[in-house]
PDB file of N, CA and C in Angstrom:
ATOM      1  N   UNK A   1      -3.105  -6.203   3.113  1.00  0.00           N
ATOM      2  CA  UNK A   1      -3.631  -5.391   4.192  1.00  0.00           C
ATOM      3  C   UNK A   1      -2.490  -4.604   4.816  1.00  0.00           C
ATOM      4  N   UNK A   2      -2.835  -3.152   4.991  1.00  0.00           N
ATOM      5  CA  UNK A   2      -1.770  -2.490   5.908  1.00  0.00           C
ATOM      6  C   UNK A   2      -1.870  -2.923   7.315  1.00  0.00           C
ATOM      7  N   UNK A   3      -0.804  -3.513   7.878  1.00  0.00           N
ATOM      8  CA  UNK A   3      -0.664  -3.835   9.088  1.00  0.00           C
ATOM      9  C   UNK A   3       0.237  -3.899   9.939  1.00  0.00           C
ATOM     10  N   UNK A   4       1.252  -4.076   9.642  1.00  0.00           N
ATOM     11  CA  UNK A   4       2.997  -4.415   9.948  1.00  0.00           C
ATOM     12  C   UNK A   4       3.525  -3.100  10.468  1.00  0.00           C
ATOM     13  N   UNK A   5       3.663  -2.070   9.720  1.00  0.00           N
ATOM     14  CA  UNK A   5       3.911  -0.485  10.312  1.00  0.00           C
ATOM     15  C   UNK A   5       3.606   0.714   9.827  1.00  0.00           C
ATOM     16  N   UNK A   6       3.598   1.587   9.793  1.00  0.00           N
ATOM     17  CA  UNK A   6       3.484   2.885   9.806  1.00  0.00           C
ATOM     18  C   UNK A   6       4.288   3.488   8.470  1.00  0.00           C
ATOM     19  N   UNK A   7       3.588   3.618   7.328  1.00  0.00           N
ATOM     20  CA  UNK A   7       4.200   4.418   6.662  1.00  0.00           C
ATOM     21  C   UNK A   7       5.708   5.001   7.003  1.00  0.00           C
ATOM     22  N   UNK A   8       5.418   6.593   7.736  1.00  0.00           N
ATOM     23  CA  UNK A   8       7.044   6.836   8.390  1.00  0.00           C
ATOM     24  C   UNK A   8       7.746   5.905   8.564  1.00  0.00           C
ATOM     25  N   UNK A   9       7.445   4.625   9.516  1.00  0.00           N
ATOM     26  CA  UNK A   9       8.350   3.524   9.755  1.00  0.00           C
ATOM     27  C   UNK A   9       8.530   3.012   9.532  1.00  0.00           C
ATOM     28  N   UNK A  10       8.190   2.462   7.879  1.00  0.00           N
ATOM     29  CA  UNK A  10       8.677   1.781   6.762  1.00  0.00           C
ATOM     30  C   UNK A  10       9.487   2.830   6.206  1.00  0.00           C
ATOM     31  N   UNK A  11       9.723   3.947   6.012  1.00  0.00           N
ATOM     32  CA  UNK A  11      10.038   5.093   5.263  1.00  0.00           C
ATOM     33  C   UNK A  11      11.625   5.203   5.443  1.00  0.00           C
ATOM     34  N   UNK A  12      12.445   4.296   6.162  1.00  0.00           N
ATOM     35  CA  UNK A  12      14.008   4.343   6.230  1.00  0.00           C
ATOM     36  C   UNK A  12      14.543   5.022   5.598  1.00  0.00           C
ATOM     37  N   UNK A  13      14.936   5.687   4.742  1.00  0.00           N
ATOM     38  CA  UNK A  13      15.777   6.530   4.204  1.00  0.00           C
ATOM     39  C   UNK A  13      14.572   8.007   3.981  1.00  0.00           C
ATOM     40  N   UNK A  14      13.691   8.357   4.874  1.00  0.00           N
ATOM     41  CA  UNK A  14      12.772   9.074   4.811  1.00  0.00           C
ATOM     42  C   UNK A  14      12.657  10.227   3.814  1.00  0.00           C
ATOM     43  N   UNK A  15      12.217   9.938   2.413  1.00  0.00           N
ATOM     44  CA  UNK A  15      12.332  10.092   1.364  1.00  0.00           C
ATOM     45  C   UNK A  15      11.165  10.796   0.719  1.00  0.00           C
ATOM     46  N   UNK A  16       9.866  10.109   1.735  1.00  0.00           N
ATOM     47  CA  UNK A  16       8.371  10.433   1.564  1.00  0.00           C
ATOM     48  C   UNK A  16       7.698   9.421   0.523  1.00  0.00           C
ATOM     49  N   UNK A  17       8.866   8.265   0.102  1.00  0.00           N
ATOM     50  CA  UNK A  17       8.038   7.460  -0.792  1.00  0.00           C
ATOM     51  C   UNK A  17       8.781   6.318   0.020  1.00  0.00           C
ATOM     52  N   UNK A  18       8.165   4.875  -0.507  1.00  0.00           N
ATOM     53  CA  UNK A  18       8.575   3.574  -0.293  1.00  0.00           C
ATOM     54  C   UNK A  18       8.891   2.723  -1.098  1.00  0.00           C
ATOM     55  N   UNK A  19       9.901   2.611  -1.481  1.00  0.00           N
ATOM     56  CA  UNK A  19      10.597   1.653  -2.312  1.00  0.00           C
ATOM     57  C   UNK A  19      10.080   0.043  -2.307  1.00  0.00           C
ATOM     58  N   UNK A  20      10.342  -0.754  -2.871  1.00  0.00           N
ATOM     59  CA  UNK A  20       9.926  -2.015  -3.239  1.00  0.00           C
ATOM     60  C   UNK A  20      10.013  -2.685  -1.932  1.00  0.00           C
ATOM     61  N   UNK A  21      11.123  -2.820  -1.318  1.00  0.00           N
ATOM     62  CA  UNK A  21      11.433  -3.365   0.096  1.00  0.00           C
ATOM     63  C   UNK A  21      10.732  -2.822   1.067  1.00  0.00           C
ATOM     64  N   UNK A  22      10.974  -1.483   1.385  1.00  0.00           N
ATOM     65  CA  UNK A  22       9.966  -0.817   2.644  1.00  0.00           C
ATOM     66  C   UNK A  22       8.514  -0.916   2.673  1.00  0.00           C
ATOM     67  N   UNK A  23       8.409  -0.913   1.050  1.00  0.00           N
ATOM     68  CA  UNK A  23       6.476  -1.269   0.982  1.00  0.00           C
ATOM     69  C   UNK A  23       6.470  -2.359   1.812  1.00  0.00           C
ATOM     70  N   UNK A  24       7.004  -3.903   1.865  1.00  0.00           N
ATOM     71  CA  UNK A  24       6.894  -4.985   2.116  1.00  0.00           C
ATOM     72  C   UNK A  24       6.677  -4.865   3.988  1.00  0.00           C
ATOM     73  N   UNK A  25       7.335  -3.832   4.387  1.00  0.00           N
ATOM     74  CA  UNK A  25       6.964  -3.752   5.745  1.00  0.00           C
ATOM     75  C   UNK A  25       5.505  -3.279   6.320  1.00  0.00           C
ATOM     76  N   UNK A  26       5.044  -2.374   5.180  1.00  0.00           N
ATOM     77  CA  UNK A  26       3.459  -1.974   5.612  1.00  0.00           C
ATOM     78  C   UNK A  26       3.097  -3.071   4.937  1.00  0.00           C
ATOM     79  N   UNK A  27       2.873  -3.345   4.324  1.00  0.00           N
ATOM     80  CA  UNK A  27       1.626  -4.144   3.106  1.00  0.00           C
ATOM     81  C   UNK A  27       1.692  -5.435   2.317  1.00  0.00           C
ATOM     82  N   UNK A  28       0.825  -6.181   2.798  1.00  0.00           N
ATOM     83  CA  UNK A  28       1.223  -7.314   1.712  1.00  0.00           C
ATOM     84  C   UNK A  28       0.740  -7.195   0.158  1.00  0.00           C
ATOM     85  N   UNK A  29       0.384  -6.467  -0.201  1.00  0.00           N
ATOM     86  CA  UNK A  29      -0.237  -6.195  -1.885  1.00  0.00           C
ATOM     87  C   UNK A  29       0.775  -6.106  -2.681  1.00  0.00           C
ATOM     88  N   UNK A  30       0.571  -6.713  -3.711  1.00  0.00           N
ATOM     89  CA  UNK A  30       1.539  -6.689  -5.050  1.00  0.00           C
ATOM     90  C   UNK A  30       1.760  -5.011  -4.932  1.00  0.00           C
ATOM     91  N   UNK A  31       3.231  -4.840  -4.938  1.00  0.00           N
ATOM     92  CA  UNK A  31       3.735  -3.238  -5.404  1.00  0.00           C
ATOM     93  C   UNK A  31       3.493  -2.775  -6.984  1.00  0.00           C
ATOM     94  N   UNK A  32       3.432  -3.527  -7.493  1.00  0.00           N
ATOM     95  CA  UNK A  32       3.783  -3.172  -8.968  1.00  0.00           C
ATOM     96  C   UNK A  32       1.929  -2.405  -9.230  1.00  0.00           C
ATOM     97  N   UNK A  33       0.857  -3.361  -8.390  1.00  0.00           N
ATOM     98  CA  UNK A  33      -0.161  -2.770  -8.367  1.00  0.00           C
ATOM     99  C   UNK A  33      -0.141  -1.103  -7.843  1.00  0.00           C
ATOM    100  N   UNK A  34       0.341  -1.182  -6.195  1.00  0.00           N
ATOM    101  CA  UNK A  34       0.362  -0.260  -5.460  1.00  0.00           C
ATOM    102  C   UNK A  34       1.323   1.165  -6.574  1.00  0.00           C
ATOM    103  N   UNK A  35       1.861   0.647  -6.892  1.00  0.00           N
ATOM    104  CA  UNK A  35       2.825   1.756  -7.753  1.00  0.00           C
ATOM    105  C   UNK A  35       1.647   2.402  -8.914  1.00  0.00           C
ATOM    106  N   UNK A  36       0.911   2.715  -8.849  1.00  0.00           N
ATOM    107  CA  UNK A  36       0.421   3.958  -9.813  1.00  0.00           C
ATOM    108  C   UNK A  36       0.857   4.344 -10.740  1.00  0.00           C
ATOM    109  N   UNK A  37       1.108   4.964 -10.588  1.00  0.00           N
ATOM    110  CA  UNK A  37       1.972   5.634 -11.772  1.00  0.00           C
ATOM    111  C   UNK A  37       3.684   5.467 -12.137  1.00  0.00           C
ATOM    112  N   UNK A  38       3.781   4.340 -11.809  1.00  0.00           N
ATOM    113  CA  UNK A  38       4.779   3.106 -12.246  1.00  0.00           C
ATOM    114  C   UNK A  38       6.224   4.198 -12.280  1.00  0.00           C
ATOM    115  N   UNK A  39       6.743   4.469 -11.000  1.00  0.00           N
ATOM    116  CA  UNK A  39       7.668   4.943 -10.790  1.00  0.00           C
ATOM    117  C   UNK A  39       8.621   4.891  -9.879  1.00  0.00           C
ATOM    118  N   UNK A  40       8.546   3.701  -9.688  1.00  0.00           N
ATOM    119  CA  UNK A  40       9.591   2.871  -8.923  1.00  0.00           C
ATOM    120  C   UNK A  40       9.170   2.863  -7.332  1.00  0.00           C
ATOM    121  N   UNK A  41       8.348   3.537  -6.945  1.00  0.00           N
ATOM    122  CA  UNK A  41       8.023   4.112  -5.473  1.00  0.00           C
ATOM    123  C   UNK A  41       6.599   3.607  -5.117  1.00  0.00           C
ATOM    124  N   UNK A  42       6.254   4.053  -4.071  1.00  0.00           N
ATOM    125  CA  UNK A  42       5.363   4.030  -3.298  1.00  0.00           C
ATOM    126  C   UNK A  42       4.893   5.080  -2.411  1.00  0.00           C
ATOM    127  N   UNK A  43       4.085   6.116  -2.713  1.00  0.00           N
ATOM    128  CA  UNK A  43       3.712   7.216  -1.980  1.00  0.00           C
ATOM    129  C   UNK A  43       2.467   6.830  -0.635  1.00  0.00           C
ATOM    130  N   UNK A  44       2.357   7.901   0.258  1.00  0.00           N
ATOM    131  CA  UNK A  44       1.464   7.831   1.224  1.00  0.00           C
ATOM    132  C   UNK A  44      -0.229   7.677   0.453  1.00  0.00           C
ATOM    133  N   UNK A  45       0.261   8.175  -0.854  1.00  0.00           N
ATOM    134  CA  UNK A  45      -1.549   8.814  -1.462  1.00  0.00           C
ATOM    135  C   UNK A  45      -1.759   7.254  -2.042  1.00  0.00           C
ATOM    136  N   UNK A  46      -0.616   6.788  -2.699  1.00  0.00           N
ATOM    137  CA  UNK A  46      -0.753   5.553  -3.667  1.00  0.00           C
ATOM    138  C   UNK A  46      -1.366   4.576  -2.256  1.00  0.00           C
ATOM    139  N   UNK A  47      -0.563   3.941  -1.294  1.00  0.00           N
ATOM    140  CA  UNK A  47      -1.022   3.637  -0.480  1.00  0.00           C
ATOM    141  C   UNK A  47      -2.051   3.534   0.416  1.00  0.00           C
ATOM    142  N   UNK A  48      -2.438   4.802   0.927  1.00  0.00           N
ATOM    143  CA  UNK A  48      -3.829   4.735   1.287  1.00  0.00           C
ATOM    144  C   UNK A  48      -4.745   4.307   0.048  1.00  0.00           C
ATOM    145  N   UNK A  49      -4.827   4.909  -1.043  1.00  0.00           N
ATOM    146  CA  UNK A  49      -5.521   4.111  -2.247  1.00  0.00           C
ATOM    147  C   UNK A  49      -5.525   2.552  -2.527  1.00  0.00           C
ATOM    148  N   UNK A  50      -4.473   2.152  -2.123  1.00  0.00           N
ATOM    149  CA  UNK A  50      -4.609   0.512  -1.828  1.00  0.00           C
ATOM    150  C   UNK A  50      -5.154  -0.482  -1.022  1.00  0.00           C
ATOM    151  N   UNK A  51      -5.521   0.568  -0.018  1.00  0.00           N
ATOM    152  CA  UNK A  51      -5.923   0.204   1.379  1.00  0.00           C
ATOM    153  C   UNK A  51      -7.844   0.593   1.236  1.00  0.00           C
ATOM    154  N   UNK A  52      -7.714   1.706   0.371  1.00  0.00           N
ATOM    155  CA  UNK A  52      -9.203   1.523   0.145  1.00  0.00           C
ATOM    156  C   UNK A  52      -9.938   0.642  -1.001  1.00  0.00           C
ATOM    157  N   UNK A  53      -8.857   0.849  -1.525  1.00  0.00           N
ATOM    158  CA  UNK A  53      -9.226  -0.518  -2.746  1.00  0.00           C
ATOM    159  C   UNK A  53      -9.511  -1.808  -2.224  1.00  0.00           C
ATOM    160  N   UNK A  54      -8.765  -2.114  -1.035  1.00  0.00           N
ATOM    161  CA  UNK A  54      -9.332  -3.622  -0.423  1.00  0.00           C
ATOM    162  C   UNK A  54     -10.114  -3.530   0.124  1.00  0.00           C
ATOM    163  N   UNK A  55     -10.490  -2.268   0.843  1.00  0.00           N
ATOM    164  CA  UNK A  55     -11.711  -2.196   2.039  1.00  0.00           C
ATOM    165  C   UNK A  55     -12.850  -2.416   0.878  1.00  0.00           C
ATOM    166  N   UNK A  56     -13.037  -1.687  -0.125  1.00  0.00           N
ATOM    167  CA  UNK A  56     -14.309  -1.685  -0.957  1.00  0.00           C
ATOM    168  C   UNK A  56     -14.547  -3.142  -1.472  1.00  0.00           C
ATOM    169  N   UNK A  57     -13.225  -3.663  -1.793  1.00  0.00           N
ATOM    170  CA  UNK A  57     -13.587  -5.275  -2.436  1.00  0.00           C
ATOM    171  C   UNK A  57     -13.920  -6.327  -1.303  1.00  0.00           C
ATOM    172  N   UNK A  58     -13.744  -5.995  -0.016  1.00  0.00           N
ATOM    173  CA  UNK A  58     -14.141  -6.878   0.921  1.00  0.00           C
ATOM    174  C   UNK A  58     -15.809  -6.713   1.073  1.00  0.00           C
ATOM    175  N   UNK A  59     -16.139  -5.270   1.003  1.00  0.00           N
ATOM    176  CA  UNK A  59     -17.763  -4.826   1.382  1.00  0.00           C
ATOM    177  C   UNK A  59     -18.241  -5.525   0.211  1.00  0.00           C
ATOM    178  N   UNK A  60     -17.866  -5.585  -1.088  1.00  0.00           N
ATOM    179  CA  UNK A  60     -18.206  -6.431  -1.985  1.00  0.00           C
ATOM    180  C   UNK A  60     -18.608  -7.883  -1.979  1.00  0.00           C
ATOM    181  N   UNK A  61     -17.635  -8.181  -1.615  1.00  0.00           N
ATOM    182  CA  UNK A  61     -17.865  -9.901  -1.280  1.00  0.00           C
ATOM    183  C   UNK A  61     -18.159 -10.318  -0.469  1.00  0.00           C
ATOM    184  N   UNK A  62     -19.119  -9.074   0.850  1.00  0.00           N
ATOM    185  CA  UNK A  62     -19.285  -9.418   1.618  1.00  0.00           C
ATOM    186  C   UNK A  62     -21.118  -9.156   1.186  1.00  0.00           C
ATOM    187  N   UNK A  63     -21.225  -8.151   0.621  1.00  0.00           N
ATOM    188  CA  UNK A  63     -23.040  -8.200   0.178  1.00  0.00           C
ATOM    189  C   UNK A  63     -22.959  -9.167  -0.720  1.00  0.00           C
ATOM    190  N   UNK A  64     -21.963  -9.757  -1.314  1.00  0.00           N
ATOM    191  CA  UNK A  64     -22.697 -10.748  -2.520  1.00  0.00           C
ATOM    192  C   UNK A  64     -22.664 -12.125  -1.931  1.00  0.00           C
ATOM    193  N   UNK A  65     -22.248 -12.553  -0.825  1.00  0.00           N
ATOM    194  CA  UNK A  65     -22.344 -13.969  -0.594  1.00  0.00           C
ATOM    195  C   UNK A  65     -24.028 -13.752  -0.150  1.00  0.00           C
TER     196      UNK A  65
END
């Protein structure tokens, strides 16, 4: 879940992506998932995509119980 901070404020060397470590400050999700297109980083787009990826699997398991 994104929760911890703010994109930008994980973004320390403000680069526009998030490296393996700075991800760890927004998000607890496996990076290697979050990484897309498997390039060492972490973008704002990859990210929000992770964040909707959990929202949809929660609405999931939430109509099927």
């Amino acid at each position: 879940m994104h929760n911890k901070m703010s994109f930008e404020q994980a973004d320390k060397d403000k680069d526009g992506t998030l490296d393996r470590e700075e991800a760890k400050l927004v998000c607890d999700h496996d990076f290697d998932k979050m990484d897309t297109d498997k390039d060492g980083t972490v973008s704002k787009d990859e990210l929000n995509a992770c964040g909707r990826d959990a929202e949809h699997a929660k609405m999931h398991e939430k109509r099927d119980k």
